[in-house]
N, C-alpha and C. Protein backbone atom coordinates (compact mmCIF):
# COMPACT_ATOMS: atom_id res chain seq x y z
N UNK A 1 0.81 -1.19 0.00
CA UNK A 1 0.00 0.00 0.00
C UNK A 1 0.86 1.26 0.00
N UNK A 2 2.08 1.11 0.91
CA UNK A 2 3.19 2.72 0.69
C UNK A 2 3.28 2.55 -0.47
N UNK A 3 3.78 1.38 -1.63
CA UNK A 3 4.37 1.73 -3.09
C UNK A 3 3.30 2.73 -3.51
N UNK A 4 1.86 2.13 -3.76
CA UNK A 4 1.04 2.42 -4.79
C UNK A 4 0.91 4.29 -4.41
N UNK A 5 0.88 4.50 -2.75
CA UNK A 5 0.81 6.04 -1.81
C UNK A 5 2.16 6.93 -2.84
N UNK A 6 3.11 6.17 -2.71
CA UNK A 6 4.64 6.87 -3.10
C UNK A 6 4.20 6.67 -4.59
N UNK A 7 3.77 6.23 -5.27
CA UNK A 7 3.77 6.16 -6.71
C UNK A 7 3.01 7.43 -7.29
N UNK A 8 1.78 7.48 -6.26
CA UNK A 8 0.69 8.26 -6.88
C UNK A 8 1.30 9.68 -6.55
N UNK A 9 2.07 10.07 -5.10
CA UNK A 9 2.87 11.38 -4.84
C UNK A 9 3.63 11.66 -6.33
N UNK A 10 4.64 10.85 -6.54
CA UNK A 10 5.71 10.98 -7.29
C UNK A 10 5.01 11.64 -9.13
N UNK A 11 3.63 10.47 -9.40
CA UNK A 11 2.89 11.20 -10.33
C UNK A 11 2.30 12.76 -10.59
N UNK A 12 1.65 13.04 -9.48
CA UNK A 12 0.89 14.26 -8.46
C UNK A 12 2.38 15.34 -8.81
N UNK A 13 3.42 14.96 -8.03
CA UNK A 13 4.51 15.83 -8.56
C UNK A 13 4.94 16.39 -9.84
N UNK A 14 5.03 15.05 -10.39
CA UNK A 14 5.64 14.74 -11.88
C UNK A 14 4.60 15.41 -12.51
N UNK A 15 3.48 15.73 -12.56
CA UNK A 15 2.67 16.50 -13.64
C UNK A 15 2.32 17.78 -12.77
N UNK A 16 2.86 17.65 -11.69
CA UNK A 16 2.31 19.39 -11.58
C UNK A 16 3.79 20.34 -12.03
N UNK A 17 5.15 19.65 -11.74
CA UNK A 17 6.21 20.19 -12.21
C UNK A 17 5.99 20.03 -13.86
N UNK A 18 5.38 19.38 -14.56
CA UNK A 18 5.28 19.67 -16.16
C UNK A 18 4.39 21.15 -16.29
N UNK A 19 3.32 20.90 -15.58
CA UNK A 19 2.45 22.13 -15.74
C UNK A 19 3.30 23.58 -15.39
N UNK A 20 4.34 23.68 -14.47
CA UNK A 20 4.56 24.30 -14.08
C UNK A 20 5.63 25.21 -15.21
N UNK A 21 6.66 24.12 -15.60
CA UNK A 21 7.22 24.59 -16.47
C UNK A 21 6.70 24.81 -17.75
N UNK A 22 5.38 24.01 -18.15
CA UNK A 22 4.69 24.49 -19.06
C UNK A 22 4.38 26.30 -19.07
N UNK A 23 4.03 26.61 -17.95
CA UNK A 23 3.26 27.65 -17.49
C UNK A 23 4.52 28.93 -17.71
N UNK A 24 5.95 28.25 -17.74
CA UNK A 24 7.01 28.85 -17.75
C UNK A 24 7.46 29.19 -18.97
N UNK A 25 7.07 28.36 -19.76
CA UNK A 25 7.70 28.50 -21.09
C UNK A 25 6.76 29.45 -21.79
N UNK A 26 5.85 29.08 -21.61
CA UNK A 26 4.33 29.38 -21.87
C UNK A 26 4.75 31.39 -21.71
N UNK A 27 5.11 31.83 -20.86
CA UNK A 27 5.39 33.26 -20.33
C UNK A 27 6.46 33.92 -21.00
N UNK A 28 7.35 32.54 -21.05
CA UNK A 28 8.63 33.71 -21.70
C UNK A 28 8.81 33.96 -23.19
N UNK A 29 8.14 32.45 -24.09
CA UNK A 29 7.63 32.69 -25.07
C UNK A 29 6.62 33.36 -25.50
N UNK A 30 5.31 33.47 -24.99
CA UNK A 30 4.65 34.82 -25.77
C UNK A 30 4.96 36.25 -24.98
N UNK A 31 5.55 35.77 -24.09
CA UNK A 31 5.67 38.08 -23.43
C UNK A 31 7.35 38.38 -25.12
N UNK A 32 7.73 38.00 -25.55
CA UNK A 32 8.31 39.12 -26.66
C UNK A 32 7.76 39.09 -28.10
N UNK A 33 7.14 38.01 -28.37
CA UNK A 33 6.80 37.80 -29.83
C UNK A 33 5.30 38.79 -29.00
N UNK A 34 4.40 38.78 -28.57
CA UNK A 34 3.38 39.64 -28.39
C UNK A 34 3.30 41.55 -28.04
N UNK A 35 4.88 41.41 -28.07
CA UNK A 35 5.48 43.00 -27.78
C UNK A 35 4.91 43.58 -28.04
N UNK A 36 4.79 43.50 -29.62
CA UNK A 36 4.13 44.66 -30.10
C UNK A 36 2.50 44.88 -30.49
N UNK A 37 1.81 43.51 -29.71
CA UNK A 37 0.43 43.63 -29.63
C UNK A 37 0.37 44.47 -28.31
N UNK A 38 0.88 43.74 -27.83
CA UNK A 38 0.41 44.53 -25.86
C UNK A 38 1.31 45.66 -25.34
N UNK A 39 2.09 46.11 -26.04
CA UNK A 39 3.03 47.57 -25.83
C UNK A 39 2.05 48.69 -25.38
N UNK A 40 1.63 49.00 -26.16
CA UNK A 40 0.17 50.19 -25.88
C UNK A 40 -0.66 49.85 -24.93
N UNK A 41 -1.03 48.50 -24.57
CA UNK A 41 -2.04 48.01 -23.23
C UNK A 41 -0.84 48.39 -21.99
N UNK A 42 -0.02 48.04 -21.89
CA UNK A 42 0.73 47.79 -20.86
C UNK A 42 1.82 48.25 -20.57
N UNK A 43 2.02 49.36 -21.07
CA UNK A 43 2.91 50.80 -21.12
C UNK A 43 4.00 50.72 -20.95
N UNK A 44 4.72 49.67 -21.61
CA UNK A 44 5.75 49.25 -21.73
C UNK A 44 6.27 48.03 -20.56
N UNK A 45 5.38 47.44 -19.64
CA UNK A 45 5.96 46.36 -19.04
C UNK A 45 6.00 45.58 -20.07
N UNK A 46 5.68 44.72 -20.81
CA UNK A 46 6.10 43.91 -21.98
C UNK A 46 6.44 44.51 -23.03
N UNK A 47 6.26 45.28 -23.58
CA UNK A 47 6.74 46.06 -25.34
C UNK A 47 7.50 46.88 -24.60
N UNK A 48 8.57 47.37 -24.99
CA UNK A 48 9.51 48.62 -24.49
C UNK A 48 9.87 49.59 -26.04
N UNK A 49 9.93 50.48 -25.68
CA UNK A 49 9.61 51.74 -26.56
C UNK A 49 11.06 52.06 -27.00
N UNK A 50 12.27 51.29 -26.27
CA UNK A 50 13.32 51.55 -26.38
C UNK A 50 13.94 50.41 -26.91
N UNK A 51 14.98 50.56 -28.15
CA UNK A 51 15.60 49.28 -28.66
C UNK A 51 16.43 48.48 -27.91
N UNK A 52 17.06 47.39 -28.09
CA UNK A 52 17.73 46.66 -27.28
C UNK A 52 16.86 45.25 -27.01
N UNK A 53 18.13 44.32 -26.65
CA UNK A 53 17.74 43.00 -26.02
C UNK A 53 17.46 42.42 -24.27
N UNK A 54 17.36 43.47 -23.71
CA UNK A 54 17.73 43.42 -22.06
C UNK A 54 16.18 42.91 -21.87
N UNK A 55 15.27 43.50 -22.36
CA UNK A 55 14.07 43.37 -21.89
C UNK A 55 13.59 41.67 -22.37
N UNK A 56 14.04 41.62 -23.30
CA UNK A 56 13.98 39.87 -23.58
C UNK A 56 14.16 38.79 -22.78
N UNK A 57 15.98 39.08 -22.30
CA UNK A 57 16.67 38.61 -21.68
C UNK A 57 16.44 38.47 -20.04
N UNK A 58 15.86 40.09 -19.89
CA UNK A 58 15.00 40.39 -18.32
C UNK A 58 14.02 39.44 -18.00
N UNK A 59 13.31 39.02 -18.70
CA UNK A 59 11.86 37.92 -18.79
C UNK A 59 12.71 36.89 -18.53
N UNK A 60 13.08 36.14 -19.36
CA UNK A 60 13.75 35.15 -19.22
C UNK A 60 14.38 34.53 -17.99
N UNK A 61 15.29 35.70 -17.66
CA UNK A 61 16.10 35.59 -16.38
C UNK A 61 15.08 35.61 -15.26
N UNK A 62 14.35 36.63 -14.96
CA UNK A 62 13.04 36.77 -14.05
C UNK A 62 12.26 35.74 -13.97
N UNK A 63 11.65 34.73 -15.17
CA UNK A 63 10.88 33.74 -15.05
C UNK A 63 11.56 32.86 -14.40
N UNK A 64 12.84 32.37 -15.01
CA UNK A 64 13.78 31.36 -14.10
C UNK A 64 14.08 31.41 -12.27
N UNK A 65 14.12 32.39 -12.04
CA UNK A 65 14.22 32.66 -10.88
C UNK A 65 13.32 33.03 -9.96
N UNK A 66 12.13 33.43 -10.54
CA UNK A 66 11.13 33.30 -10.20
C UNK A 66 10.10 32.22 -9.81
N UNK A 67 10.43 31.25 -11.03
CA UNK A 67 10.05 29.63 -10.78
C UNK A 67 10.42 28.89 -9.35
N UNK A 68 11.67 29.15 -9.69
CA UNK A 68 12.57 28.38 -8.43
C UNK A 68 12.37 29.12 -6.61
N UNK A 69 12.19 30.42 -6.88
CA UNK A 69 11.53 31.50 -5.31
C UNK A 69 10.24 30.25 -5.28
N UNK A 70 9.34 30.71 -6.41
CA UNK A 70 7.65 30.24 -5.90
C UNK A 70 8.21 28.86 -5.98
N UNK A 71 8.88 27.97 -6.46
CA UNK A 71 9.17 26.40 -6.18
C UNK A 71 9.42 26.06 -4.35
N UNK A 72 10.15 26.99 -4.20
CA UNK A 72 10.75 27.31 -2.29
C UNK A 72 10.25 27.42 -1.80
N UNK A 73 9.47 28.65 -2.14
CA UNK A 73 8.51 29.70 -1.30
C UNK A 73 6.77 28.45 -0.86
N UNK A 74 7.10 27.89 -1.52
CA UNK A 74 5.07 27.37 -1.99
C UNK A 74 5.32 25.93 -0.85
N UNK A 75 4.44 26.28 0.14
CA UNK A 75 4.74 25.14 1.18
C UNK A 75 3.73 23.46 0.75
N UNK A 76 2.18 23.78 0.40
CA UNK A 76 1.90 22.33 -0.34
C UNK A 76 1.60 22.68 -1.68
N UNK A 77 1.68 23.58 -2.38
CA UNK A 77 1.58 23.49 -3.90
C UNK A 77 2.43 23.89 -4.85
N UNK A 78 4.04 23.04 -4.92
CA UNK A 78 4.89 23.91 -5.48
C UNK A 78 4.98 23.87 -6.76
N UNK A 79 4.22 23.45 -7.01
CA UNK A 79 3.90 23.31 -8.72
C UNK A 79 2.86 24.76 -9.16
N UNK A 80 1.67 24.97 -8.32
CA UNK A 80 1.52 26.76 -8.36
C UNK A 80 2.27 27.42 -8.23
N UNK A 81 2.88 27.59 -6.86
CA UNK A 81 3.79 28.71 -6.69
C UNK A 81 4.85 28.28 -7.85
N UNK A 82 5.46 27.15 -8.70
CA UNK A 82 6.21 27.42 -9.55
C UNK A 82 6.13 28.54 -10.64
N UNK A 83 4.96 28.31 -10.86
CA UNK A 83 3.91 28.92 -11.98
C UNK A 83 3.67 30.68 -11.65
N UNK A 84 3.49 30.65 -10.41
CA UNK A 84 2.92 31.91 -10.50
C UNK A 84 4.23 32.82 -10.46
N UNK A 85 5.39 31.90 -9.68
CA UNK A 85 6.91 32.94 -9.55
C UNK A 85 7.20 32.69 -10.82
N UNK A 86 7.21 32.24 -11.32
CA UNK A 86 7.67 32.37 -13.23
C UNK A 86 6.98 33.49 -13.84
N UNK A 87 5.97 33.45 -13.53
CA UNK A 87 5.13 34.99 -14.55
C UNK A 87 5.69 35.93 -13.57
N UNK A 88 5.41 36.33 -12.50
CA UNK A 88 5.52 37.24 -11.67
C UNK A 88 6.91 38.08 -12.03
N UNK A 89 7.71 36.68 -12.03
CA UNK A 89 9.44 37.00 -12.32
C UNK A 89 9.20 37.53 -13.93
N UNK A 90 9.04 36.81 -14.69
CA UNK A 90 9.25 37.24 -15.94
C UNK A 90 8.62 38.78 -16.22
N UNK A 91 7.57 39.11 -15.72
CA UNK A 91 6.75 40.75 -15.41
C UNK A 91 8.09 41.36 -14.81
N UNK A 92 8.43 41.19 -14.20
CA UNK A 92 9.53 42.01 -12.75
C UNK A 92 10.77 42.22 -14.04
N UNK A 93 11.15 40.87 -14.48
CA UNK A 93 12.93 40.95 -14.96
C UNK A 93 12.38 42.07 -16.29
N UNK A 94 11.36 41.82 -17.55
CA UNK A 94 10.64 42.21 -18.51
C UNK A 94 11.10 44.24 -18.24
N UNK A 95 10.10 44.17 -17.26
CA UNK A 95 10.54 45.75 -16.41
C UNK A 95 11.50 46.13 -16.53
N UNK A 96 12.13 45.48 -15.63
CA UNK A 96 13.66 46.04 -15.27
C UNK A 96 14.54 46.16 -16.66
N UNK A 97 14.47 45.15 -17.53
CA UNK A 97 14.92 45.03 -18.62
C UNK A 97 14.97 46.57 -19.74
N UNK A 98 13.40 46.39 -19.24
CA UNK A 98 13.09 47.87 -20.38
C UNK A 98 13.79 48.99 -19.74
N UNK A 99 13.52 49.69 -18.71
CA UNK A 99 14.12 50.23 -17.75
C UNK A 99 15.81 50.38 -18.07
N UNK A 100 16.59 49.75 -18.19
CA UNK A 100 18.20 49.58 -18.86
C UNK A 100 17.98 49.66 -20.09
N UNK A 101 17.12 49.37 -20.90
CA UNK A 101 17.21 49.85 -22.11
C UNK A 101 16.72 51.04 -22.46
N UNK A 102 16.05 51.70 -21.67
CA UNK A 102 15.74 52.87 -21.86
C UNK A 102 16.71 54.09 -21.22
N UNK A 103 17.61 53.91 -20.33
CA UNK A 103 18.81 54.45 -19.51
C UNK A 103 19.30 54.15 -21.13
N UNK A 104 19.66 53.46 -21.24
CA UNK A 104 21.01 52.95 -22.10
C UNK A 104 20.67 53.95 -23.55
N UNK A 105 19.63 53.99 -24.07
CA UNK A 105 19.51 54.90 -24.91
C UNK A 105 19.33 56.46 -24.84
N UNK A 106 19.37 56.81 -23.74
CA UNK A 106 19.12 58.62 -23.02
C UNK A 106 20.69 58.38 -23.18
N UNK A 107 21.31 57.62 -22.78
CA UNK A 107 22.78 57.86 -22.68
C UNK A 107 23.39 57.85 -24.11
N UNK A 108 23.24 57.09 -25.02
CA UNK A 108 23.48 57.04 -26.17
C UNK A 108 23.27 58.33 -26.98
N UNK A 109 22.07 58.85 -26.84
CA UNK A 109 21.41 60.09 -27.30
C UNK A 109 22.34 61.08 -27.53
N UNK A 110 23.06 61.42 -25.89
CA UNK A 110 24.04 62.32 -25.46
C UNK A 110 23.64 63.44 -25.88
N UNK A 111 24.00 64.34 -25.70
CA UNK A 111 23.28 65.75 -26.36
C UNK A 111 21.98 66.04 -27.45
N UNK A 112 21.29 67.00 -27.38
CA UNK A 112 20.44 66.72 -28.34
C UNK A 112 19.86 68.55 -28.47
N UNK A 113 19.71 68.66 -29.97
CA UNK A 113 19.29 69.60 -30.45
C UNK A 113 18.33 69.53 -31.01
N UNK A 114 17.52 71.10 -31.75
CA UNK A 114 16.25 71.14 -32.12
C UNK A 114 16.32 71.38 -33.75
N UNK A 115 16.17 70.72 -34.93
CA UNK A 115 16.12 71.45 -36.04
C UNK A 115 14.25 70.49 -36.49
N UNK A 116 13.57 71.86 -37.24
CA UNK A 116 12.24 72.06 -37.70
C UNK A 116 11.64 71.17 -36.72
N UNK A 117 11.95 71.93 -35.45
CA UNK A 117 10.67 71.74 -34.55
C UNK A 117 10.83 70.06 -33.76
N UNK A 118 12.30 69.43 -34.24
CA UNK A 118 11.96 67.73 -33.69
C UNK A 118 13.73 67.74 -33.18
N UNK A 119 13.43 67.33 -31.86
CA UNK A 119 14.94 66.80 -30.92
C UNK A 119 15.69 66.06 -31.64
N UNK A 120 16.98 66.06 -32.27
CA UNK A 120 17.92 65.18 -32.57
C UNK A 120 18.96 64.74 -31.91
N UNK A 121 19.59 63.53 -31.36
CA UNK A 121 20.44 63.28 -30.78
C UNK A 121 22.05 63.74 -31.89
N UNK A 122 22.91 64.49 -30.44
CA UNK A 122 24.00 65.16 -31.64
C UNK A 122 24.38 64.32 -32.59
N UNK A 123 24.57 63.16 -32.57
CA UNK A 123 25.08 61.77 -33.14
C UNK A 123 24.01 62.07 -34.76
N UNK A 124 22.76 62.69 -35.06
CA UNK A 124 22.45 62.75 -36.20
C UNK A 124 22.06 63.50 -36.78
N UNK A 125 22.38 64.02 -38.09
CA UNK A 125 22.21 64.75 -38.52
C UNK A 125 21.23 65.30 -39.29
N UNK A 126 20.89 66.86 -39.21
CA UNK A 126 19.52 67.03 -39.67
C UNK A 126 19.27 67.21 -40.71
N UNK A 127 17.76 66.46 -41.91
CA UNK A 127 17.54 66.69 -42.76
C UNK A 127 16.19 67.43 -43.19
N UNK A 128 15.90 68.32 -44.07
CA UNK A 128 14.38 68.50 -44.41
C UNK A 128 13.52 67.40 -43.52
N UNK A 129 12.22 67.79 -42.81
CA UNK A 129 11.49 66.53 -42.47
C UNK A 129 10.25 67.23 -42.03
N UNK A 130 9.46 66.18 -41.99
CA UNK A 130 7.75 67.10 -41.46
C UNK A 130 7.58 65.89 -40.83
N UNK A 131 7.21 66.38 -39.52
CA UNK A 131 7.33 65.49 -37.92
C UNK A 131 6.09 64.97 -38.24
N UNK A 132 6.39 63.28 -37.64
CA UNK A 132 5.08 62.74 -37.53
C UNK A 132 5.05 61.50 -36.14
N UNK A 133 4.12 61.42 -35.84
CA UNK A 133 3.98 60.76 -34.85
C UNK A 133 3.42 58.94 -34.85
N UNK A 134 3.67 58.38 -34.10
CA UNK A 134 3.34 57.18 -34.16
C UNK A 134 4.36 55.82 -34.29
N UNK A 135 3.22 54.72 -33.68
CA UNK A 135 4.60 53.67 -33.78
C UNK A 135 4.83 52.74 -35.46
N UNK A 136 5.72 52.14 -35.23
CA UNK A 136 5.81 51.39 -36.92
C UNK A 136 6.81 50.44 -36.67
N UNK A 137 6.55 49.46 -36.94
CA UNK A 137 7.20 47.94 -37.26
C UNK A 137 8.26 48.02 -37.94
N UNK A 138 9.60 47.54 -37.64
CA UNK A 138 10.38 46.98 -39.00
C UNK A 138 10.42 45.62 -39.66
N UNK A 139 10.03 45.33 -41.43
CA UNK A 139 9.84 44.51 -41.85
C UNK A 139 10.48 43.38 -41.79
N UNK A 140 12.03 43.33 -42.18
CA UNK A 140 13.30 43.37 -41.37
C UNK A 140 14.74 44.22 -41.00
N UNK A 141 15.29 43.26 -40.15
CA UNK A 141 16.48 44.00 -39.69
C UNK A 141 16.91 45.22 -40.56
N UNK A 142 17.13 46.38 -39.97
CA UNK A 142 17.21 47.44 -40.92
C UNK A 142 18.51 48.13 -39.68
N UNK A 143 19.67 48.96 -40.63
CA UNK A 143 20.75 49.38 -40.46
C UNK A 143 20.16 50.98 -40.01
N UNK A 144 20.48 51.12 -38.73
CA UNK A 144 20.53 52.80 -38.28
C UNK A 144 20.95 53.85 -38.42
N UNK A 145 20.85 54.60 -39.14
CA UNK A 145 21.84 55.46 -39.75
C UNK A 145 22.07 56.85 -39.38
N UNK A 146 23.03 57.89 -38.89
CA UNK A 146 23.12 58.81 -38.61
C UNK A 146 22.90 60.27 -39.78
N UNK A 147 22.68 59.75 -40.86
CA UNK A 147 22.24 60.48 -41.94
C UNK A 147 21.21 59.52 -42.87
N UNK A 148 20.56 60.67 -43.53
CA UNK A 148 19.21 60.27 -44.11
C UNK A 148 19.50 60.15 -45.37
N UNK A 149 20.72 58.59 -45.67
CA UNK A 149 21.33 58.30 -46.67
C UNK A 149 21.80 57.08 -46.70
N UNK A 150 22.07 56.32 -47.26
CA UNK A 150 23.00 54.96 -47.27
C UNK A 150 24.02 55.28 -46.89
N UNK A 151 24.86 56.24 -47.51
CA UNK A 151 25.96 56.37 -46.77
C UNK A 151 25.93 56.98 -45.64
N UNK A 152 25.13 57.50 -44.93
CA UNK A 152 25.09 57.80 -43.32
C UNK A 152 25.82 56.62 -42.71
N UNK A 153 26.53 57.16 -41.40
CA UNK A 153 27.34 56.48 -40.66
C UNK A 153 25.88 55.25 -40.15
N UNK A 154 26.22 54.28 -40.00
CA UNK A 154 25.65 53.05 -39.45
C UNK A 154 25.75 53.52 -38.04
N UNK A 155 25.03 53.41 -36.96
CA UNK A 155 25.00 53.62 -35.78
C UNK A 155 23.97 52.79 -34.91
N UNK A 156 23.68 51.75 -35.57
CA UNK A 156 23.26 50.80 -34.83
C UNK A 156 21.73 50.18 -35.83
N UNK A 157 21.36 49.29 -35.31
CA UNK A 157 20.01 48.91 -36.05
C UNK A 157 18.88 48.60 -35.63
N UNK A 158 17.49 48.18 -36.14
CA UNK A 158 16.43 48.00 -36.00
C UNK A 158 15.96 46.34 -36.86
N UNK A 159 15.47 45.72 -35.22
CA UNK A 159 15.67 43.92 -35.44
C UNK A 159 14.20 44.15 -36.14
N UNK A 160 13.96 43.40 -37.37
CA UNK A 160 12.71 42.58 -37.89
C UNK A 160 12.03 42.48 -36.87
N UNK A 161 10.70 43.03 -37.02
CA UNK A 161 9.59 42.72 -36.30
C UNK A 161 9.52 43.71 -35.03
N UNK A 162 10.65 44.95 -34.99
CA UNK A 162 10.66 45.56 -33.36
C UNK A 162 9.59 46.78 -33.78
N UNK A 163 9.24 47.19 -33.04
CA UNK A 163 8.23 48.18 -32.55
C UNK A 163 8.85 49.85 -32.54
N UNK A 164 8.61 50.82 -33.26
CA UNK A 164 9.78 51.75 -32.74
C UNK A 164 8.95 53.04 -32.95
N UNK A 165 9.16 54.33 -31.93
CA UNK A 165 8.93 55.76 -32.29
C UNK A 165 9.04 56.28 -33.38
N UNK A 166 7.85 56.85 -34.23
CA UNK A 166 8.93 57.60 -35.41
C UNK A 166 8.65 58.80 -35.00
N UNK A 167 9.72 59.82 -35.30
CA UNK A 167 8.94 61.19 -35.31
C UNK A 167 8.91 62.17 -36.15
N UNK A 168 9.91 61.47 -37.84
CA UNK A 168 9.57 62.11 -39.16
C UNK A 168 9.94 61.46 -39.85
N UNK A 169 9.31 62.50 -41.25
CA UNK A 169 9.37 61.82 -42.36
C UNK A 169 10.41 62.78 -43.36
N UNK A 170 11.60 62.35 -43.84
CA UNK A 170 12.41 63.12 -44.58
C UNK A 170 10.96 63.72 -46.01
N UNK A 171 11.65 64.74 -46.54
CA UNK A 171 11.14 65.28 -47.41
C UNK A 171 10.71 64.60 -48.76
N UNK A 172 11.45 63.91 -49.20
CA UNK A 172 11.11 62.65 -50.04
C UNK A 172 10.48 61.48 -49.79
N UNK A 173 10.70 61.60 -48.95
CA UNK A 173 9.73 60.22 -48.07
C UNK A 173 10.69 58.90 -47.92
N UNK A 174 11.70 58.94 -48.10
CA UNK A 174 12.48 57.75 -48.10
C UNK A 174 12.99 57.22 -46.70
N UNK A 175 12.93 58.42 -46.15
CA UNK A 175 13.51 57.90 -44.83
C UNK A 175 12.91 58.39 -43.54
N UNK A 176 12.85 57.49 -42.58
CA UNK A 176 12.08 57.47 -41.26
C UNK A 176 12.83 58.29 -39.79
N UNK A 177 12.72 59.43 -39.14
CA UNK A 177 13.25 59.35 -38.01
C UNK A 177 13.20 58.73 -36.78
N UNK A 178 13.34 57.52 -36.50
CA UNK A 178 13.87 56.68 -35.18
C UNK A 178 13.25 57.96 -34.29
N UNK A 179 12.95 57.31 -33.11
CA UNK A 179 12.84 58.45 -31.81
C UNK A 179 12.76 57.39 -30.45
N UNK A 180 13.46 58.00 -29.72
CA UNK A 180 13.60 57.23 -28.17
C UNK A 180 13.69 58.64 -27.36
N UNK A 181 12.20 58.05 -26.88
CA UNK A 181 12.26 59.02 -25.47
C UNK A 181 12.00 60.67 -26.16
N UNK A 182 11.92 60.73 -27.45
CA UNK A 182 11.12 62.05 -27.63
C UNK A 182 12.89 62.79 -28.40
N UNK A 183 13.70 61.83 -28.66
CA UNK A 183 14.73 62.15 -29.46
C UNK A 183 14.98 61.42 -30.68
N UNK A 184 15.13 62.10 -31.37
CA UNK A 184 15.89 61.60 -32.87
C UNK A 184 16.89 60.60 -32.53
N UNK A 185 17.18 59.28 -32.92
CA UNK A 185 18.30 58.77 -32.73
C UNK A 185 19.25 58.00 -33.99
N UNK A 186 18.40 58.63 -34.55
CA UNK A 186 18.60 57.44 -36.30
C UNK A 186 17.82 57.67 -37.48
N UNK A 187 17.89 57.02 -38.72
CA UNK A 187 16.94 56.91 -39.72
C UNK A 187 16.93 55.98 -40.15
N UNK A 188 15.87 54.94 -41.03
CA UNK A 188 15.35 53.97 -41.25
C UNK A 188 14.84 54.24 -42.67
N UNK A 189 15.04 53.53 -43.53
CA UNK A 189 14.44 53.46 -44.96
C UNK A 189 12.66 53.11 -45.15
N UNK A 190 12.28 54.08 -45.69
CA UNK A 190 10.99 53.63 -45.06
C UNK A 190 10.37 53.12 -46.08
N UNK A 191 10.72 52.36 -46.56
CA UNK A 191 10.15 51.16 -47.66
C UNK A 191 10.29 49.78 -47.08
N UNK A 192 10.87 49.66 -45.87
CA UNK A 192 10.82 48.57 -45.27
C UNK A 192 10.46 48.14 -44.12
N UNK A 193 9.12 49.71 -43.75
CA UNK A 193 8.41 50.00 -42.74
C UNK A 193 7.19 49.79 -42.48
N UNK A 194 6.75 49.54 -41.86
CA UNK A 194 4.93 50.08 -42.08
C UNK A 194 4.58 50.53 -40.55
N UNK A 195 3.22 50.96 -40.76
CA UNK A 195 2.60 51.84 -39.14
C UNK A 195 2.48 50.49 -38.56
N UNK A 196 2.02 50.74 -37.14
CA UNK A 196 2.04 49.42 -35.88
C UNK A 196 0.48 50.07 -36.13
């Protein structure tokens, strides 16, 4: 009668730790591919307005460690508390994540001036443009450029599928101004753009 007692525990375990890490994977996989559905709901705890990989990486790290707190923490259900410290964590690290990526780009910015009415970080240079507002997808990976040219200095890029500020449109329409935090930080070809 203990085997069949110890068998049925060990089961009881064995599928609530599947659920649990289900529940885990389950969190860290849709909080970045859904970024840019739930960015606007949730004011940047999951979508971050600022480029970079921290906020990815923040989830990730947060769910893991979070699992393992509510695994500790959870006195008879540690297969919930696995579950619930995995989201909880992945919300918390997600945060914090954006949070450094948004430091990290005010710093990048470094100085910033005003030409026709829109903040540019000194790093780029100003072209004809009529300011516009709103977010927009990149189709893919697209090269950052400090001039509103191919040959503009490369200064970093924009991953396929990220979510980003614009806040103009060059005079020809070819090219997009990047904006973080209400600054110019770049330009983007805008044939390989569309609105969010």
């Amino acid at each position: 009668m203990s085997i069949i007692i110890l068998t049925k525990k060990i089961g009881l375990k064995q599928i609530g730790m599947g659920l649990a890490m289900t529940a885990t994977a389950l969190t860290l996989a849709v909080a970045p591919t859904s970024a840019s559905a739930m960015s606007q709901k949730l004011g940047g705890v999951i979508g971050c307005n600022a480029s970079g990989g921290k906020q990815e990486v923040g989830a990730v790290i947060g769910g893991l460690l979070g699992a393992v707190a509510g695994n500790k923490l959870a006195k008879h259900d540690r297969s919930t508390g696995t579950a619930i410290g995995a989201v909880v964590g992945a919300g918390a690290g997600s945060y914090a994540g954006c949070q450094m990526q948004k430091t990290r780009a005010a710093e990048n910015a470094g100085g910033a001036y005003t030409s026709d009415g829109i903040r540019l970080a000194d790093s780029v240079e100003a072209a004809p443009m009529t300011a516009i507002k709103g977010k927009y997808v990149a189709r893919s990976t697209l090269n950052l450029r400090g001039a509103a040219s191919t040959r503009g200095a490369k200064i970093g890029s924009v991953q396929a599928g990220e979510v980003f500020q614009a806040l103009g449109r060059t005079g020809d329409g070819k090219w997009i101004l990047v904006g973080q935090d209400g600054v110019g930080v770049g330009y983007v070809s805008s044939a390989y753009v569309y609105r969010a």
